[in-house]
Protein backbone atom coordinates (compact mmCIF):
# COMPACT_ATOMS: atom_id res chain seq x y z
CA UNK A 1 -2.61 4.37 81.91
CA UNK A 2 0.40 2.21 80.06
CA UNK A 3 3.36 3.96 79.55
CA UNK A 4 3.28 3.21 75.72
CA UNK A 5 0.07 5.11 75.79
CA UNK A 6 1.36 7.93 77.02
CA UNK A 7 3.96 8.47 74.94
CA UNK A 8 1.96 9.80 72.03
CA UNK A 9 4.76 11.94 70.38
CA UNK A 10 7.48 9.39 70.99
CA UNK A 11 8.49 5.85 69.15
CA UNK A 12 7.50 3.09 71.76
CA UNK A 13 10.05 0.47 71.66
CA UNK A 14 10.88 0.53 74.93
CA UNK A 15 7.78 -1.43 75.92
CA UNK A 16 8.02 -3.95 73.87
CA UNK A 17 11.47 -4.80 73.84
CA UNK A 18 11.36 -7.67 76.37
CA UNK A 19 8.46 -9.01 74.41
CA UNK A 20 10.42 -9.56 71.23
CA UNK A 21 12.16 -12.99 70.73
CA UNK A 22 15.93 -13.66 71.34
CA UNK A 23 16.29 -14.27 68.30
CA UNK A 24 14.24 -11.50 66.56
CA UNK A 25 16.33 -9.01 69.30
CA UNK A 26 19.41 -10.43 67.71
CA UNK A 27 18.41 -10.19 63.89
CA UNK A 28 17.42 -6.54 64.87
CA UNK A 29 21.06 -5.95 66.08
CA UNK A 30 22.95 -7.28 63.06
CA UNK A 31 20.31 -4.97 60.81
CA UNK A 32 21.97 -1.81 63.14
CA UNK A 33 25.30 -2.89 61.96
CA UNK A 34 25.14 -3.87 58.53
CA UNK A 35 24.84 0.52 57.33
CA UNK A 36 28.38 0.04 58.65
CA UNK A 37 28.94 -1.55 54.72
CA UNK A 38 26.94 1.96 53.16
CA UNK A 39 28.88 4.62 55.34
CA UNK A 40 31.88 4.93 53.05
CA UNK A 41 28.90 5.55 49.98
CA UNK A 42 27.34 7.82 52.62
CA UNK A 43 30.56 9.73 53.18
CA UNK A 44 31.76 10.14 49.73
CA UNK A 45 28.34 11.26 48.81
CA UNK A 46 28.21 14.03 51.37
CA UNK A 47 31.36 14.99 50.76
CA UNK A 48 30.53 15.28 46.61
CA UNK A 49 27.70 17.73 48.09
CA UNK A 50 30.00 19.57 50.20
CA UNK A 51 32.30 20.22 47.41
CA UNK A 52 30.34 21.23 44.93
CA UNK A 53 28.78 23.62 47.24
CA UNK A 54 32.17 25.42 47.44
CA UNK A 55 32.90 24.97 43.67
CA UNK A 56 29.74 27.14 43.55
CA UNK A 57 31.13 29.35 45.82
CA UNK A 58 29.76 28.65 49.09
CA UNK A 59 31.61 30.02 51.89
CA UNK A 60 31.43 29.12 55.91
CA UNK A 61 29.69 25.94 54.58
CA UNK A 62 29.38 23.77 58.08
CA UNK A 63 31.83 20.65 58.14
CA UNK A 64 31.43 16.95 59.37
CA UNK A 65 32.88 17.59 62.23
CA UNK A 66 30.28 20.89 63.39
CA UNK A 67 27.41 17.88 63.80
CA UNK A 68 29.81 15.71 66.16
CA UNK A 69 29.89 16.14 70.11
CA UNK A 70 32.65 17.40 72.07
CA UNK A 71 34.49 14.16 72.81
CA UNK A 72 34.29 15.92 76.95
CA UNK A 73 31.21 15.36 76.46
CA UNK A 74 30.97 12.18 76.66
CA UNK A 75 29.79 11.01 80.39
CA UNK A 76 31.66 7.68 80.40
CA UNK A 77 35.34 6.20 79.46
CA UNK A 78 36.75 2.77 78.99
CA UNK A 79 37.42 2.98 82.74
CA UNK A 80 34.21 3.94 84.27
CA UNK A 81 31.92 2.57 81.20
CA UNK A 82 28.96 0.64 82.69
CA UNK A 83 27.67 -2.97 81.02
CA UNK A 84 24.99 -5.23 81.50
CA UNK A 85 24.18 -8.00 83.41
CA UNK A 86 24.12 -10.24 81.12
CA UNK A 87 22.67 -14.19 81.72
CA UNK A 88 25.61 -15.85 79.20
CA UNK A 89 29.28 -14.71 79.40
CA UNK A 90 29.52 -14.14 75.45
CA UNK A 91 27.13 -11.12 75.22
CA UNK A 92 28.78 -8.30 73.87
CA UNK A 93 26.52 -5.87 76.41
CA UNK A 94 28.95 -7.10 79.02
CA UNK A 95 31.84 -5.49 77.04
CA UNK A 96 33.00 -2.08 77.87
CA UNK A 97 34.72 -2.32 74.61
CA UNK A 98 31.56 -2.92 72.91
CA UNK A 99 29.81 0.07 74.60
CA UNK A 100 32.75 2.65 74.39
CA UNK A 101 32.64 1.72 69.99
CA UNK A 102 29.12 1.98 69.88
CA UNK A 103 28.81 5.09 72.39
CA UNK A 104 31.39 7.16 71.28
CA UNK A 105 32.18 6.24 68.15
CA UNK A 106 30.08 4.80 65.84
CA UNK A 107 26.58 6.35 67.34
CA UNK A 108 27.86 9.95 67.18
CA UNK A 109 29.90 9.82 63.78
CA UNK A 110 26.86 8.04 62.28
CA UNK A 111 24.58 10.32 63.54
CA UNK A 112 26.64 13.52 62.98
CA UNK A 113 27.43 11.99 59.16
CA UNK A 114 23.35 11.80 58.46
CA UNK A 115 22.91 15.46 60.16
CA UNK A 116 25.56 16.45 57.84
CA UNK A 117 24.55 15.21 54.77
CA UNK A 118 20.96 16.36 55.78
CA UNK A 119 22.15 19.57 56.18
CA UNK A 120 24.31 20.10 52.63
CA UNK A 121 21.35 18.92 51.08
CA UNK A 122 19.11 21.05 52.28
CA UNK A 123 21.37 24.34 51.48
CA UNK A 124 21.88 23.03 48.03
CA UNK A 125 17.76 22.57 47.85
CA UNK A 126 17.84 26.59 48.97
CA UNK A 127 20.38 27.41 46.45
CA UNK A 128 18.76 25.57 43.37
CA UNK A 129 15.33 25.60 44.08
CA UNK A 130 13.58 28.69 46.20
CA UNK A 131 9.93 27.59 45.87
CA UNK A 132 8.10 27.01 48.90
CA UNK A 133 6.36 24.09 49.32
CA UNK A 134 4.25 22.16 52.37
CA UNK A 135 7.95 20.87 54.17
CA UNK A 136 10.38 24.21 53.17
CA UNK A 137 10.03 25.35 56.60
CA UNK A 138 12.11 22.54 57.87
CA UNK A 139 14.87 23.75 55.43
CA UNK A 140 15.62 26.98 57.71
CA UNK A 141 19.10 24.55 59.32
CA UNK A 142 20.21 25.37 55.34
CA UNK A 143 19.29 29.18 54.67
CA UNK A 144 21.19 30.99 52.70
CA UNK A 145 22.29 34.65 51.61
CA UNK A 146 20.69 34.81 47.88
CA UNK A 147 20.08 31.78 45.72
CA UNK A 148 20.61 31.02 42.78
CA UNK A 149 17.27 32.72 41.22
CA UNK A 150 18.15 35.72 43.62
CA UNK A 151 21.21 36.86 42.26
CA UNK A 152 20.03 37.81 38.89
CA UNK A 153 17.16 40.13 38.63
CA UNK A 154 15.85 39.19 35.52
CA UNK A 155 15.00 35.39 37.09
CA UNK A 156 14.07 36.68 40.65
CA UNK A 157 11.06 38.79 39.10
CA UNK A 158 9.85 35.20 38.10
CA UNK A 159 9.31 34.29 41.78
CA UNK A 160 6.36 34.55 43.86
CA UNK A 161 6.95 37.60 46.59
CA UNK A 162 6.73 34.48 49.15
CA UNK A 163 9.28 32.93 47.48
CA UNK A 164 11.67 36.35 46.80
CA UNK A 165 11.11 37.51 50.39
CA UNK A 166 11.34 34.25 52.49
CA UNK A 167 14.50 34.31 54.57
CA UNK A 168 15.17 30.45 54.12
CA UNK A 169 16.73 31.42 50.37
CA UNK A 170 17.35 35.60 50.93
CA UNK A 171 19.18 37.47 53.38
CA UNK A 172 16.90 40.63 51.42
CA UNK A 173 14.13 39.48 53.68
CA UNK A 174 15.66 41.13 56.66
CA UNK A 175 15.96 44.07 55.22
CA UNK A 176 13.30 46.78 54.59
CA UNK A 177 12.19 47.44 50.71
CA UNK A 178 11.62 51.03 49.14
């Protein structure tokens, strides 16, 4: 058996890597980089959604910073940072420089920004809209105490009883009815 074919869950790119061209290896790296230009768009947008979370009154609302890794963490430093062996002296692989940016910065801030932003708008889906549908279930990161619906009884009676009772949008879920 191939070890592409036995990776049935997982994205195979490590087996085809060395396959690729130079040159289509390279292209691929400068498409990695160029989000670099969209991440201050990316940041003032989750930040917009952050804030008007707490204009509407959300409280212990998780923060950038709650998606990053403890910087102890991290396994290596600019002293003990491994590079590759590269076969031309220009190669920014052989650069611990290179790796410690990528590694520790701009991998985990990236990463923790799109978690983030994930996250914000999944809690404002909860608040606005409680209705269940086929992917809601992956919405549980963003539950919530009552949502918007919830908190006036009038509106909630309009819900479905899967949609009043599920716990993603109501903490009254937990809790036993009369």
């Amino acid at each position: 058996m191939k070890a592409c074919e036995s990776c049935a869950e997982r994205v195979n790119i490590g087996c085809h890597h060395k396959q690729m061209s130079v040159l289509a290896r390279a292209f691929g790296l400068l498409l990695v980089y160029l989000p670099i230009l969209t991440l201050p768009f990316v940041i003032t947008s989750a930040y917009l959604t952050y804030f008007s979370l707490k204009f509407a009154g959300a409280q212990k609302v998780k923060k950038w910073g709650d998606f990053l890794p403890d910087r102890a963490s991290h396994r290596y430093s600019m002293k003990n940072q491994i590079v590759m062996n590269g076969s031309f002296k220009l190669s920014m692989a052989q650069s611990r420089l290179f790796w410690i940016l990528n590694c520790t910065w701009y991998c985990p801030y990236s990463v923790g920004l799109f978690e983030w932003h994930a996250y914000l708008v999944k809690v404002v889906e909860n608040w606005w809209c409680p209705f269940g549908h086929s992917r809601k279930d992956s919405y549980t990161e963003g539950a919530i105490d009552q949502s918007f619906w919830h908190i006036y009884p009038d509106e909630k009676a309009k819900l479905t009883e899967e949609d009043k009772n599920n716990p993603i949008f109501t903490n009254e879920a937990d809790k036993p009815h009369d």
